[in-house]
N, C-alpha and C. Protein backbone atom coordinates (compact mmCIF):
# COMPACT_ATOMS: atom_id res chain seq x y z
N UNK A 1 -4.36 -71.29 -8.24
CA UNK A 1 -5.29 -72.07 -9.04
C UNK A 1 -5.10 -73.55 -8.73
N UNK A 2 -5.93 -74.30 -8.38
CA UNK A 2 -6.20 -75.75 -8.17
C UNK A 2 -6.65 -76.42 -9.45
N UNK A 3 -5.84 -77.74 -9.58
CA UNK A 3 -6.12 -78.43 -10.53
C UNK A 3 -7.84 -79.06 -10.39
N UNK A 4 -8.57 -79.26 -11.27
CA UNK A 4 -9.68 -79.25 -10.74
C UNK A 4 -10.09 -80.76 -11.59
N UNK A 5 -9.75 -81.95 -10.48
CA UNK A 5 -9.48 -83.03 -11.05
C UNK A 5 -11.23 -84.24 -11.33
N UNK A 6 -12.22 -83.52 -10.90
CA UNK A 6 -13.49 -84.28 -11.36
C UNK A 6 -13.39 -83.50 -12.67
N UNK A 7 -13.17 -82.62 -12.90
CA UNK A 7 -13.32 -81.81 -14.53
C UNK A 7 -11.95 -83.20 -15.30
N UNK A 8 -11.34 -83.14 -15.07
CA UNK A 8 -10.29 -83.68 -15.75
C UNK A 8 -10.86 -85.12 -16.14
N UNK A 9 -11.63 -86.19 -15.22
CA UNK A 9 -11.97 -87.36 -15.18
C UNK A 9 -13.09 -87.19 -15.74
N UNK A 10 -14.11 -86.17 -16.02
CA UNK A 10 -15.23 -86.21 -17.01
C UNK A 10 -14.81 -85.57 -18.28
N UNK A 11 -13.87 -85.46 -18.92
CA UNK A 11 -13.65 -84.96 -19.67
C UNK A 11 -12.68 -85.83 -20.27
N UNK A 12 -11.89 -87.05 -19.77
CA UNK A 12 -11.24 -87.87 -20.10
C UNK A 12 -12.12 -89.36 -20.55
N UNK A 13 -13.08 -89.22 -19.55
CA UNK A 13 -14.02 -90.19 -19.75
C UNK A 13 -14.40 -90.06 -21.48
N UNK A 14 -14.80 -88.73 -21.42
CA UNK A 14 -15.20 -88.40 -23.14
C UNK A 14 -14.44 -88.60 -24.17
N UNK A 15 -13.32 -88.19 -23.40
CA UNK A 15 -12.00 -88.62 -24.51
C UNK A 15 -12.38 -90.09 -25.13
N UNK A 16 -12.71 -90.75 -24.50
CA UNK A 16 -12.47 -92.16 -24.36
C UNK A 16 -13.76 -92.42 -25.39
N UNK A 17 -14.78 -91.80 -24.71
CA UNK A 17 -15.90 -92.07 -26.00
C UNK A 17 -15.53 -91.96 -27.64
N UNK A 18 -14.90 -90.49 -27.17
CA UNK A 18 -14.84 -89.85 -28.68
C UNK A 18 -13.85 -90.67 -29.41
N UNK A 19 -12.88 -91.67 -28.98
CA UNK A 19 -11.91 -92.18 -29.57
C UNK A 19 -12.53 -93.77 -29.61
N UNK A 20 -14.53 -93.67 -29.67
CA UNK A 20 -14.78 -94.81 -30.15
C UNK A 20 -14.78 -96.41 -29.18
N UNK A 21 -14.11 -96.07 -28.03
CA UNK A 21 -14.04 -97.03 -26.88
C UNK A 21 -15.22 -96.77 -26.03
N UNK A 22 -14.74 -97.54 -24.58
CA UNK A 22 -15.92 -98.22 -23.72
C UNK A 22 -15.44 -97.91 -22.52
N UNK A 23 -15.54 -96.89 -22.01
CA UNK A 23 -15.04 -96.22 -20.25
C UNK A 23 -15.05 -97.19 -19.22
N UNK A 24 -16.30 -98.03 -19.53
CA UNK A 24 -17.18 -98.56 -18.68
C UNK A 24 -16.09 -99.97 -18.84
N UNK A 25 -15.31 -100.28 -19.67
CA UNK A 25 -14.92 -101.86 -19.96
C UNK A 25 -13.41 -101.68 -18.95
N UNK A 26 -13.53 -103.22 -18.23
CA UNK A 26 -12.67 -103.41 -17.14
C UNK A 26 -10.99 -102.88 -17.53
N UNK A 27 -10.46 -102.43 -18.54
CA UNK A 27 -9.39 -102.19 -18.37
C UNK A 27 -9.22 -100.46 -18.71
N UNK A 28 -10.68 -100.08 -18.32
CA UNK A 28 -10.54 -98.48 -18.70
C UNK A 28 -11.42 -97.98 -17.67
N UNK A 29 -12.23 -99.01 -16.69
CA UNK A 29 -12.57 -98.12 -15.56
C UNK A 29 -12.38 -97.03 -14.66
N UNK A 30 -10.96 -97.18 -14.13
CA UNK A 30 -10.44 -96.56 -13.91
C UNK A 30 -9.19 -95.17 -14.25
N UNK A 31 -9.35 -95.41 -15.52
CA UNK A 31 -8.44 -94.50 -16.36
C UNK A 31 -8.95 -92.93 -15.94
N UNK A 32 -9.98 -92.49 -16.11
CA UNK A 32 -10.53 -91.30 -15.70
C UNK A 32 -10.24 -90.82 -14.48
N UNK A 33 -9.91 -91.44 -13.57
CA UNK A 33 -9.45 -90.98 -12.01
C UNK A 33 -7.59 -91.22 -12.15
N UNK A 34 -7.31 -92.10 -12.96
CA UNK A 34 -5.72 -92.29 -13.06
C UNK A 34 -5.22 -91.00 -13.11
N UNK A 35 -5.94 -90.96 -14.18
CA UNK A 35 -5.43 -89.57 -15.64
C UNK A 35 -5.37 -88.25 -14.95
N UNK A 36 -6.48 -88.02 -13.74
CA UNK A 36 -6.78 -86.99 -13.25
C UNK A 36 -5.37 -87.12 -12.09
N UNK A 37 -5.24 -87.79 -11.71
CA UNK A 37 -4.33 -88.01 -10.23
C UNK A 37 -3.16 -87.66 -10.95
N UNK A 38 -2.95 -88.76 -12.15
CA UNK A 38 -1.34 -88.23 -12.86
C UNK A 38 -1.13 -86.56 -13.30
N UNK A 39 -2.31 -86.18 -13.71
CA UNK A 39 -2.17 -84.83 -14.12
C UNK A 39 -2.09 -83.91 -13.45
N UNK A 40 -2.57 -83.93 -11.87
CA UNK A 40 -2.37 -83.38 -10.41
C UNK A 40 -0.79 -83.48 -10.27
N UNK A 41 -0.34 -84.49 -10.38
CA UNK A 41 1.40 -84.52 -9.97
C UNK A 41 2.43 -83.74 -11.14
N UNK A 42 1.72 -84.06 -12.56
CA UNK A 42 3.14 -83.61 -13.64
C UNK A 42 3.05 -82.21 -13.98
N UNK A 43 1.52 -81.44 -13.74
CA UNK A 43 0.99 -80.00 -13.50
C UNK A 43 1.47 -79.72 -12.38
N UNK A 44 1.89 -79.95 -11.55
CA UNK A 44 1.95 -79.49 -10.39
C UNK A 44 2.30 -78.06 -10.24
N UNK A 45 3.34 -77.48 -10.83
CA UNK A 45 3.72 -76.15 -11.29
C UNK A 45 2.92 -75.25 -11.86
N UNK A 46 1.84 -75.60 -12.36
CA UNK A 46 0.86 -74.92 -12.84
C UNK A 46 -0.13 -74.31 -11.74
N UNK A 47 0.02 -74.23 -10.36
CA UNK A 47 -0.72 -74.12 -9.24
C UNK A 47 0.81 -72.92 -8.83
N UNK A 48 1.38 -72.40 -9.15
CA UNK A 48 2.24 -71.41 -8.97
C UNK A 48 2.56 -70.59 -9.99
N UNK A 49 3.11 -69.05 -9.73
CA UNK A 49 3.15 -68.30 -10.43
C UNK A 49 4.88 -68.27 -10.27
N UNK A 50 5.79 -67.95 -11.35
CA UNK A 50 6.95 -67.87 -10.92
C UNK A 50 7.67 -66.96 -9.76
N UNK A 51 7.32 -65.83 -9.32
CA UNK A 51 7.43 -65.17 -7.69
C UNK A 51 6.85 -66.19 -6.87
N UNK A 52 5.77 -66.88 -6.76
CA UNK A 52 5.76 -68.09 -5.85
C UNK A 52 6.61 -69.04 -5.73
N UNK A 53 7.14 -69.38 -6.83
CA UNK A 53 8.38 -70.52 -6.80
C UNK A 53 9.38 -69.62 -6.34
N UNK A 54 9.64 -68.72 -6.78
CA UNK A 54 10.75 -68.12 -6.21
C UNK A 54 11.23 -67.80 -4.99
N UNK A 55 10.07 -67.61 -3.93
CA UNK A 55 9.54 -67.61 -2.74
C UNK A 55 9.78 -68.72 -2.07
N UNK A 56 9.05 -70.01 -2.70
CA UNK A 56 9.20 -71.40 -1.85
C UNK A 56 10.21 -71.77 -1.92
N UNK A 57 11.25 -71.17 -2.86
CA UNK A 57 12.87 -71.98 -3.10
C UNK A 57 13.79 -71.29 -2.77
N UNK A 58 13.48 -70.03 -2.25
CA UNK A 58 14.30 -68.76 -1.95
C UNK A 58 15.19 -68.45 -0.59
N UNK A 59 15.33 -69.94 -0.13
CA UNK A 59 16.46 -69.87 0.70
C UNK A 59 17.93 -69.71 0.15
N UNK A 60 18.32 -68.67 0.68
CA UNK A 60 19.77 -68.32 0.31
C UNK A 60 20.83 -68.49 1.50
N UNK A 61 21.98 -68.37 1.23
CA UNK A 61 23.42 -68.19 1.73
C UNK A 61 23.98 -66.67 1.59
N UNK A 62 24.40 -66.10 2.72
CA UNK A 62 25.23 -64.86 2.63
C UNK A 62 27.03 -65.40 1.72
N UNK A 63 26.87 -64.48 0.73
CA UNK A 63 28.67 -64.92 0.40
C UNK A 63 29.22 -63.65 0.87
N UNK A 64 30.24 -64.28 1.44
CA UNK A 64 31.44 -63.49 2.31
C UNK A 64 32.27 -62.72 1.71
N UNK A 65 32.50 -63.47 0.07
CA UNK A 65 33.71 -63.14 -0.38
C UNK A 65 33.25 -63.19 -1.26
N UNK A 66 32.89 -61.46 -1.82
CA UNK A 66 32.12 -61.00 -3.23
C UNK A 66 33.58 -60.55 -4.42
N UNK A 67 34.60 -60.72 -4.10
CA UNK A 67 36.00 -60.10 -4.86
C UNK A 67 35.52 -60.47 -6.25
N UNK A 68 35.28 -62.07 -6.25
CA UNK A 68 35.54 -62.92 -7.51
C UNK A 68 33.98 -63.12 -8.33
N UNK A 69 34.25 -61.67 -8.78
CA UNK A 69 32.42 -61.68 -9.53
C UNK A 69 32.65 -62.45 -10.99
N UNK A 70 33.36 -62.92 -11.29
CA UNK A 70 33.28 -63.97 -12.26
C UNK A 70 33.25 -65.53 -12.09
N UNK A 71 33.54 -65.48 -10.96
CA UNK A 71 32.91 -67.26 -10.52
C UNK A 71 31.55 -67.29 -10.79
N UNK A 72 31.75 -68.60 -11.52
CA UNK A 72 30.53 -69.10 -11.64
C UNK A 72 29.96 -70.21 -10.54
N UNK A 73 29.00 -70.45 -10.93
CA UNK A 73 28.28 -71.30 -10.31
C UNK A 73 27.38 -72.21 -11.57
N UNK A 74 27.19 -73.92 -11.80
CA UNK A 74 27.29 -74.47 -12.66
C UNK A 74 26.16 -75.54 -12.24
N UNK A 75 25.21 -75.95 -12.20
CA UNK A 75 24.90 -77.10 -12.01
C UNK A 75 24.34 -78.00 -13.64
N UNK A 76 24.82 -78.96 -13.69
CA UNK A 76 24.63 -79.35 -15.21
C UNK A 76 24.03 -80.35 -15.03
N UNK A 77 22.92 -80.81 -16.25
CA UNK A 77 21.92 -82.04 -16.53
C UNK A 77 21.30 -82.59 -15.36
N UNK A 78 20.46 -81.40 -15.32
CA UNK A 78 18.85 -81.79 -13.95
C UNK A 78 18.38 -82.07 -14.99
N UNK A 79 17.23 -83.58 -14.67
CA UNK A 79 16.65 -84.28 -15.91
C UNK A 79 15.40 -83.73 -15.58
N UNK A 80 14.73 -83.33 -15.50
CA UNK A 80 13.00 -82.84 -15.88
C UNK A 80 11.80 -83.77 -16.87
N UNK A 81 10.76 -83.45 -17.13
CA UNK A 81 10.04 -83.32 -18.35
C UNK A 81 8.79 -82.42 -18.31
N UNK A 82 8.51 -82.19 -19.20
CA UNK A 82 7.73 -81.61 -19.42
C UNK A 82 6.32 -81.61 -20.54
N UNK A 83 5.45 -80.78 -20.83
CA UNK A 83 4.63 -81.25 -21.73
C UNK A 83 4.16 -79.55 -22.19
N UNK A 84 4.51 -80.06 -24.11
CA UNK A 84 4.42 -79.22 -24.85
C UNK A 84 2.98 -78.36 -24.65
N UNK A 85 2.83 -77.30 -24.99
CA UNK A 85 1.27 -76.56 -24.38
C UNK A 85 0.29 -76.62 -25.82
N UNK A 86 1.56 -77.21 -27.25
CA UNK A 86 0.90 -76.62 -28.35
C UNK A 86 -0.26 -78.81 -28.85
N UNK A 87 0.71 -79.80 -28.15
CA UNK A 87 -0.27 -81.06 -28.58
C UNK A 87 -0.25 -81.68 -27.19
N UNK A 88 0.46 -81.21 -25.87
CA UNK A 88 -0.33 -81.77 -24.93
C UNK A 88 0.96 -83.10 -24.76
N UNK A 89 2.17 -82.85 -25.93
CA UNK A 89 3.05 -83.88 -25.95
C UNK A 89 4.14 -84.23 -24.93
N UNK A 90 4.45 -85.15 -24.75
CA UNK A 90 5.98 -85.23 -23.59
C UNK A 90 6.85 -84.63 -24.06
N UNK A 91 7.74 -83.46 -23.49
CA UNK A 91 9.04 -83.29 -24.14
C UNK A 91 9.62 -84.52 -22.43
N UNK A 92 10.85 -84.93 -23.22
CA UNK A 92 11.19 -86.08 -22.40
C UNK A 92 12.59 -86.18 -22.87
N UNK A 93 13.68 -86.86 -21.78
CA UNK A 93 15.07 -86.60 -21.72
C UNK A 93 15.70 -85.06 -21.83
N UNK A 94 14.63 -84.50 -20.84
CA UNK A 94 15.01 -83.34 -21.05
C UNK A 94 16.19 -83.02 -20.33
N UNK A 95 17.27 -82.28 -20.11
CA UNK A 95 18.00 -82.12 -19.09
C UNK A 95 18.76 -80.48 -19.46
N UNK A 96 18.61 -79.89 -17.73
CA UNK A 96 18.35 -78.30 -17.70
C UNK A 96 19.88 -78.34 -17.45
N UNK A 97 20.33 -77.11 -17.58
CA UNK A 97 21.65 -76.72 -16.90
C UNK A 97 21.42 -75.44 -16.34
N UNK A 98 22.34 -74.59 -15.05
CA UNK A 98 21.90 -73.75 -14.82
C UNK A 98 23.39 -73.32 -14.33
N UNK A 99 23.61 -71.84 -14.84
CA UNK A 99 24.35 -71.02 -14.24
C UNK A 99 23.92 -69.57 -14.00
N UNK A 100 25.06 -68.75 -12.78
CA UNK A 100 25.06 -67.97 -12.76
C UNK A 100 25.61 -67.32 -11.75
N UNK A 101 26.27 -66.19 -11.88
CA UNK A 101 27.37 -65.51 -11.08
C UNK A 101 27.20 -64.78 -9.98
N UNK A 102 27.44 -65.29 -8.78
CA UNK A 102 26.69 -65.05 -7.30
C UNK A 102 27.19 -63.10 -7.25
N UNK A 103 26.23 -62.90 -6.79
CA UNK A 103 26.79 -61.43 -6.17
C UNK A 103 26.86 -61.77 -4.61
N UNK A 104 25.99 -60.92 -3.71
CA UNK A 104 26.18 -61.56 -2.12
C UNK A 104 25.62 -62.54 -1.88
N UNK A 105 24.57 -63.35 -2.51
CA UNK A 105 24.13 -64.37 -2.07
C UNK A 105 24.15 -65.68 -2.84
N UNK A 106 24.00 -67.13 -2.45
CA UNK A 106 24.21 -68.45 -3.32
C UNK A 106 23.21 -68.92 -2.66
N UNK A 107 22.56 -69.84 -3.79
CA UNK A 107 21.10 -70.82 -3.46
C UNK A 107 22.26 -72.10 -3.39
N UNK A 108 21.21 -72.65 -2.54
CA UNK A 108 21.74 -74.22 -2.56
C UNK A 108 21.45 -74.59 -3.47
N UNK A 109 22.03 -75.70 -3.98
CA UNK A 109 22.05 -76.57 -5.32
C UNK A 109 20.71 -77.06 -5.42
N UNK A 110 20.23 -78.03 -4.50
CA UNK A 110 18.96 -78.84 -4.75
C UNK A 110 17.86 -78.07 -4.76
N UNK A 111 18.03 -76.46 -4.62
CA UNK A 111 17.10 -75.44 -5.00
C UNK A 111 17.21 -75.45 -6.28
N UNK A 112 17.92 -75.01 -7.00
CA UNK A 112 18.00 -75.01 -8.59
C UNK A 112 17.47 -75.98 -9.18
N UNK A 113 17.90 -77.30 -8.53
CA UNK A 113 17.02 -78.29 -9.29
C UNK A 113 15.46 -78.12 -8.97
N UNK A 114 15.01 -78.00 -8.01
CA UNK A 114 13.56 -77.93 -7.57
C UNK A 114 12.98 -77.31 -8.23
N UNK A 115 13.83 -75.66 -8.35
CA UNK A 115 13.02 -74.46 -9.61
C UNK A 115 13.00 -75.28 -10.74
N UNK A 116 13.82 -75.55 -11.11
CA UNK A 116 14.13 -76.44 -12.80
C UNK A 116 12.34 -77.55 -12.65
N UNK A 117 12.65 -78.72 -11.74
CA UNK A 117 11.49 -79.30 -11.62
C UNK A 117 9.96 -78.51 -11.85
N UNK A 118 9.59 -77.87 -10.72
CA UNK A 118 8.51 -77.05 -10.96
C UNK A 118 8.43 -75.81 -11.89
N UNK A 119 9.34 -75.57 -12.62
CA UNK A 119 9.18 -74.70 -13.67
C UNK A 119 8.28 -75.63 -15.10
N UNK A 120 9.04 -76.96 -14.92
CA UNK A 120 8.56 -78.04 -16.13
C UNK A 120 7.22 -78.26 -15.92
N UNK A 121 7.18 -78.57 -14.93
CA UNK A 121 5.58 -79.18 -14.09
C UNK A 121 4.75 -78.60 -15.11
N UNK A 122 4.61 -77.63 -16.32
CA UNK A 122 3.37 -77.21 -16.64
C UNK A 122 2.87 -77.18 -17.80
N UNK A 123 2.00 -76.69 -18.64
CA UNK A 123 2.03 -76.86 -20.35
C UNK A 123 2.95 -75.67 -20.44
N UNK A 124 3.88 -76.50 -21.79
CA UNK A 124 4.91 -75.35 -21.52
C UNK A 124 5.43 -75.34 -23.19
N UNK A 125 6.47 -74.34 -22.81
CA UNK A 125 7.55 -74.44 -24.35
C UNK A 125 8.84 -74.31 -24.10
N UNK A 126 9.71 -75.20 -24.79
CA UNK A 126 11.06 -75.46 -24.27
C UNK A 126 11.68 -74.08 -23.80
N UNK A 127 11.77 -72.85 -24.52
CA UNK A 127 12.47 -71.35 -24.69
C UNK A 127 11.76 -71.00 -23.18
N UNK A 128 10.07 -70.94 -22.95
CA UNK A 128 9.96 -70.33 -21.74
C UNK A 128 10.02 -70.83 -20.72
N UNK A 129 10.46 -72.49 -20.60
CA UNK A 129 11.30 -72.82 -19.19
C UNK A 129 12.63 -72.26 -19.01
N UNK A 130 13.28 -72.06 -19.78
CA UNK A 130 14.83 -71.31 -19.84
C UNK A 130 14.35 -69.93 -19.46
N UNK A 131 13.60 -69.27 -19.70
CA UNK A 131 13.29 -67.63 -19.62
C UNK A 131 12.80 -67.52 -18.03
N UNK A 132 11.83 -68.80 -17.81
CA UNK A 132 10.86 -68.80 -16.59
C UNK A 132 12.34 -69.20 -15.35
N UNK A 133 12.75 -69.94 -15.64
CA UNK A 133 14.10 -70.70 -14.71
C UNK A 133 14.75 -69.34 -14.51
N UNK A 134 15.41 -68.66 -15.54
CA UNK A 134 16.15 -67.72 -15.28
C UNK A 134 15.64 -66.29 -14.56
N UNK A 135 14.58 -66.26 -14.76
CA UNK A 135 13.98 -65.21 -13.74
C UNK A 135 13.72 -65.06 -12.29
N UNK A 136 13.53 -66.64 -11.89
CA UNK A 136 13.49 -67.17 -11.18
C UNK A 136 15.05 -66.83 -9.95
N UNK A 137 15.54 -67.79 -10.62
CA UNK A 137 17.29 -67.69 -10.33
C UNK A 137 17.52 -66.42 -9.87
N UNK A 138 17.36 -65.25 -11.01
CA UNK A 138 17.89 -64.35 -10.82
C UNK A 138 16.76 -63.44 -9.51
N UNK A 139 15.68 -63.72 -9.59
CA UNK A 139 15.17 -63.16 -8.15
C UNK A 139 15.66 -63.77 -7.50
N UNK A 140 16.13 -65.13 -6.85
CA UNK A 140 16.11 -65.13 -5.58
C UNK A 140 17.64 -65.18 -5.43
N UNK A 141 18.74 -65.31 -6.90
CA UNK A 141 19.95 -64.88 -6.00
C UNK A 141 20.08 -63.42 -5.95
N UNK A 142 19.66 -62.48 -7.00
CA UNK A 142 19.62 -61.09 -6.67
C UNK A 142 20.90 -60.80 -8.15
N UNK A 143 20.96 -61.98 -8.54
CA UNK A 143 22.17 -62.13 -9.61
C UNK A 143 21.29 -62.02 -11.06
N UNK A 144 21.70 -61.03 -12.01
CA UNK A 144 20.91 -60.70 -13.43
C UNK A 144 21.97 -61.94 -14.26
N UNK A 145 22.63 -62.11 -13.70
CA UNK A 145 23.90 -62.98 -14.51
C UNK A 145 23.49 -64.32 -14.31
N UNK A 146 22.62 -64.62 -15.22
CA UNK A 146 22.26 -66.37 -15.53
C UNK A 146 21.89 -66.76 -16.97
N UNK A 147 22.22 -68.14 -16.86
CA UNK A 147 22.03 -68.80 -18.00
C UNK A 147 21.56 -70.03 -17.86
N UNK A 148 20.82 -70.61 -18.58
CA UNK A 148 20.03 -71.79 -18.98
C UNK A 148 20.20 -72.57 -20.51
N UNK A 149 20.72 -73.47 -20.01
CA UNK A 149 20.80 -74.50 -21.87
C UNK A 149 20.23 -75.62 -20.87
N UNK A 150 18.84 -75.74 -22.45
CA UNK A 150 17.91 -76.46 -22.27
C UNK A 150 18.40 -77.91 -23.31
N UNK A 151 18.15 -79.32 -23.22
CA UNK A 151 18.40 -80.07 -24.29
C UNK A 151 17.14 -81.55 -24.32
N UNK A 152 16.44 -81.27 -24.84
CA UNK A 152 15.33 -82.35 -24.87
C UNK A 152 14.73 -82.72 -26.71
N UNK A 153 14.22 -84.32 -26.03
CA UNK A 153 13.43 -84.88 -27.22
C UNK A 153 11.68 -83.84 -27.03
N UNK A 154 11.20 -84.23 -28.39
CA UNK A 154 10.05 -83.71 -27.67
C UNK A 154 8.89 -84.81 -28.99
N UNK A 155 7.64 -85.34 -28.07
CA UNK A 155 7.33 -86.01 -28.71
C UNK A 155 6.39 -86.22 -29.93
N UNK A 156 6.09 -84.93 -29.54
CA UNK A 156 5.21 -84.30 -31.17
C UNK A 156 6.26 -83.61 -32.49
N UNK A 157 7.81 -83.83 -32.10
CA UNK A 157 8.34 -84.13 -33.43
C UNK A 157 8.76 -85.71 -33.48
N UNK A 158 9.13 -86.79 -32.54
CA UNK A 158 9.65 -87.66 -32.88
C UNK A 158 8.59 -88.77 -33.32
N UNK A 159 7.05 -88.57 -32.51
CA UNK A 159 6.18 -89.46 -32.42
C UNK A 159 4.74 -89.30 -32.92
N UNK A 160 4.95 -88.00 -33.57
CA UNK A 160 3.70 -87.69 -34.35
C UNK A 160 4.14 -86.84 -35.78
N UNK A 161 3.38 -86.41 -36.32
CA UNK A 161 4.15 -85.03 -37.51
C UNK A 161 5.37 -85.73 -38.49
N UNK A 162 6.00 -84.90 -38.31
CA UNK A 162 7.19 -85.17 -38.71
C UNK A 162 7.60 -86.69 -38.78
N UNK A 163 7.29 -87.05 -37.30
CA UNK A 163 8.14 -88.62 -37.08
C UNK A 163 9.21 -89.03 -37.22
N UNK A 164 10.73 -88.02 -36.15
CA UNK A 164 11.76 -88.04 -36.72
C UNK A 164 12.13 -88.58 -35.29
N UNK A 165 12.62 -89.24 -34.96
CA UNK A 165 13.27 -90.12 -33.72
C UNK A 165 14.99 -89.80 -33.54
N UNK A 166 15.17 -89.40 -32.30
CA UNK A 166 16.07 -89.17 -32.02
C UNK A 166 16.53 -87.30 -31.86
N UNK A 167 15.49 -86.76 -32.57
CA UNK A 167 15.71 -85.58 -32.71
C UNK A 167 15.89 -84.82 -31.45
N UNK A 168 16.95 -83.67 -31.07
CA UNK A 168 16.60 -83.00 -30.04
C UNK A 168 16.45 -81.44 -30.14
N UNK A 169 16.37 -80.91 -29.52
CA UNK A 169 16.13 -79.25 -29.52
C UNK A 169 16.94 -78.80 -28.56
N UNK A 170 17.72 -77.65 -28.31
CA UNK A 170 18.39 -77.26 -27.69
C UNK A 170 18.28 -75.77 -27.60
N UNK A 171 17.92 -75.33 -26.40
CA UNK A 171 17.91 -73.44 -25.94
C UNK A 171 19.14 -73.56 -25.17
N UNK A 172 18.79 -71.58 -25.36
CA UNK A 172 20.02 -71.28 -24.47
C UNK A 172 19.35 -70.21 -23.86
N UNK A 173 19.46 -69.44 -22.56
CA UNK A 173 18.88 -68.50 -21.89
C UNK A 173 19.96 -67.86 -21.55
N UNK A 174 20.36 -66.38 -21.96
CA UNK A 174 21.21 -65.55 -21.27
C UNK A 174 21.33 -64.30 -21.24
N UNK A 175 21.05 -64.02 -19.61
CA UNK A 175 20.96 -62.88 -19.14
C UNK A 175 22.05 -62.39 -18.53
N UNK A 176 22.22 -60.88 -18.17
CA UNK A 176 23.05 -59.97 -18.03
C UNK A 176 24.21 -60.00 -18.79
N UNK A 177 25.65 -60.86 -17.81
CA UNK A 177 26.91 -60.84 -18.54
C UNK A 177 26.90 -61.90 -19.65
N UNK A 178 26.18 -63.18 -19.25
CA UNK A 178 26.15 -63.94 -20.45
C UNK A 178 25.73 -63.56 -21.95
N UNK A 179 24.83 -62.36 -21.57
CA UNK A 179 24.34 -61.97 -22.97
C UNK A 179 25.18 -61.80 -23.84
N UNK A 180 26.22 -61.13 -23.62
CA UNK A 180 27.43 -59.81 -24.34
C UNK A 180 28.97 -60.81 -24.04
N UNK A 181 28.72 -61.12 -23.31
CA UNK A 181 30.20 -61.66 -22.90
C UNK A 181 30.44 -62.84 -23.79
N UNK A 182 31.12 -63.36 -25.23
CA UNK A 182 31.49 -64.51 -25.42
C UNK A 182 32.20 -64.99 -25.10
N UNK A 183 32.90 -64.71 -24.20
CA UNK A 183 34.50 -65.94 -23.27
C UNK A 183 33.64 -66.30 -22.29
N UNK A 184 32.81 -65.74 -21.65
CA UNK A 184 31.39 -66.33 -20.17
C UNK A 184 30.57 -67.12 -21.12
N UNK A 185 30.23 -67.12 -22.35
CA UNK A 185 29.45 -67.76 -23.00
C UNK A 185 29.89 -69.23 -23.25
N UNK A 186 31.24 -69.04 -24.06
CA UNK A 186 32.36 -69.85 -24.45
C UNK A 186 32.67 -70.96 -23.67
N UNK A 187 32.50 -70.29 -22.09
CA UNK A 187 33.48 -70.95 -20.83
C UNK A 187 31.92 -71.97 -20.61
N UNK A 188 31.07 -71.57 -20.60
CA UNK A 188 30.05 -72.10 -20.36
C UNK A 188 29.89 -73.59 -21.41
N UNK A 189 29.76 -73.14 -22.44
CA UNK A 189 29.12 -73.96 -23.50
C UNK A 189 30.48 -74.98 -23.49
N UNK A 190 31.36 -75.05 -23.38
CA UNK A 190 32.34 -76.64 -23.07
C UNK A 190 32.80 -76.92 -21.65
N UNK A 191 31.44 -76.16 -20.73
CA UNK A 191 31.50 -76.99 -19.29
C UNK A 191 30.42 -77.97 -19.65
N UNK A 192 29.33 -77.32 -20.13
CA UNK A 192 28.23 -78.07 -20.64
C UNK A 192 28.76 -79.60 -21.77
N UNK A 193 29.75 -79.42 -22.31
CA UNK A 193 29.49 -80.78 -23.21
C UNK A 193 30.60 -81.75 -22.49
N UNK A 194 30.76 -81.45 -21.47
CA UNK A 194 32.10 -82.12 -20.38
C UNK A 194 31.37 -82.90 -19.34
């Protein structure tokens, strides 16, 4: 699916009516083509299905040395953002963590972040980037053993509604051993606040 960015710029244009302004006045001429271009880049993920990401990021490593099936693998606070699907809001300072316990194969690191990135890219909800990330993960290492703690502001509680500043939200995603296991859980959750 292609972002379909003259729809976006006539439809922003209206925005602009309906909120009583002037499209046409020099510091909003161009807003309708901005809006459309910005929304091409922070959607970007929305032009993939998660087996496609999984695919484009799915370069792996053979591991040699499968003995130690409780090593983890850890990457902590990939910063992201994203935008809520329910007001269209920034969730912002978001930052992903990602584990999970290699069987024969390990992704490179700056893959995890990339999934993390284009998982956000889309209208979303904090719980199903953790669900979407971890499915992800776990196709392309072949590993059911992952976890995701999610920690972001989001701006339709701090900046609209409510109007509570500073607030954050925090998920947790865990599959296979993380589910059941609280010492893998445990070990996790004070790598995370370290």
């Amino acid at each position: 699916m292609a972002i379909d960015k003259d729809a976006i710029r006539e439809h922003v244009r209206g925005i602009l009516i309906a909120l009583g302004d002037d499209p046409d006045r020099e510091g909003l001429k161009e807003t309708p083509d901005r809006v459309a271009r910005m929304y091409e880049e922070v959607f970007a993920g929305m032009n993939y299905t998660n087996d496609e990401i999984a695919e484009m990021y799915g370069k792996t490593f053979k591991e040699e040395d499968t003995r130690h099936t409780e090593d983890m693998v850890f990457v902590k606070d990939i910063e992201v953002f994203s935008y809520c699907e329910h007001h269209m809001a920034l969730m912002y300072d978001m930052k992903v963590s990602i584990a999970y316990l290699p069987k024969d194969k390990l992704i490179g690191l700056s893959k995890l972040a990339r999934i993390a990135d284009m998982v956000a890219r889309r209208l979303q909800l904090q719980e199903r980037i953790g669900t979407d990330i971890a499915y992800i993960v776990s196709k392309v290492t072949g590993s059911e053993d992952v976890a995701v703690l999610i920690e972001a502001n989001h701006s339709c509680m701090t900046a609209r509604g409510i109007k509570k500043p500073g607030t954050k939200t925090f998920t947790t995603t865990f599959r296979g051993k993380f589910e059941n296991d609280i010492t893998l859980q445990n070990k996790l959750l004070l790598m995370n606040t370290h």
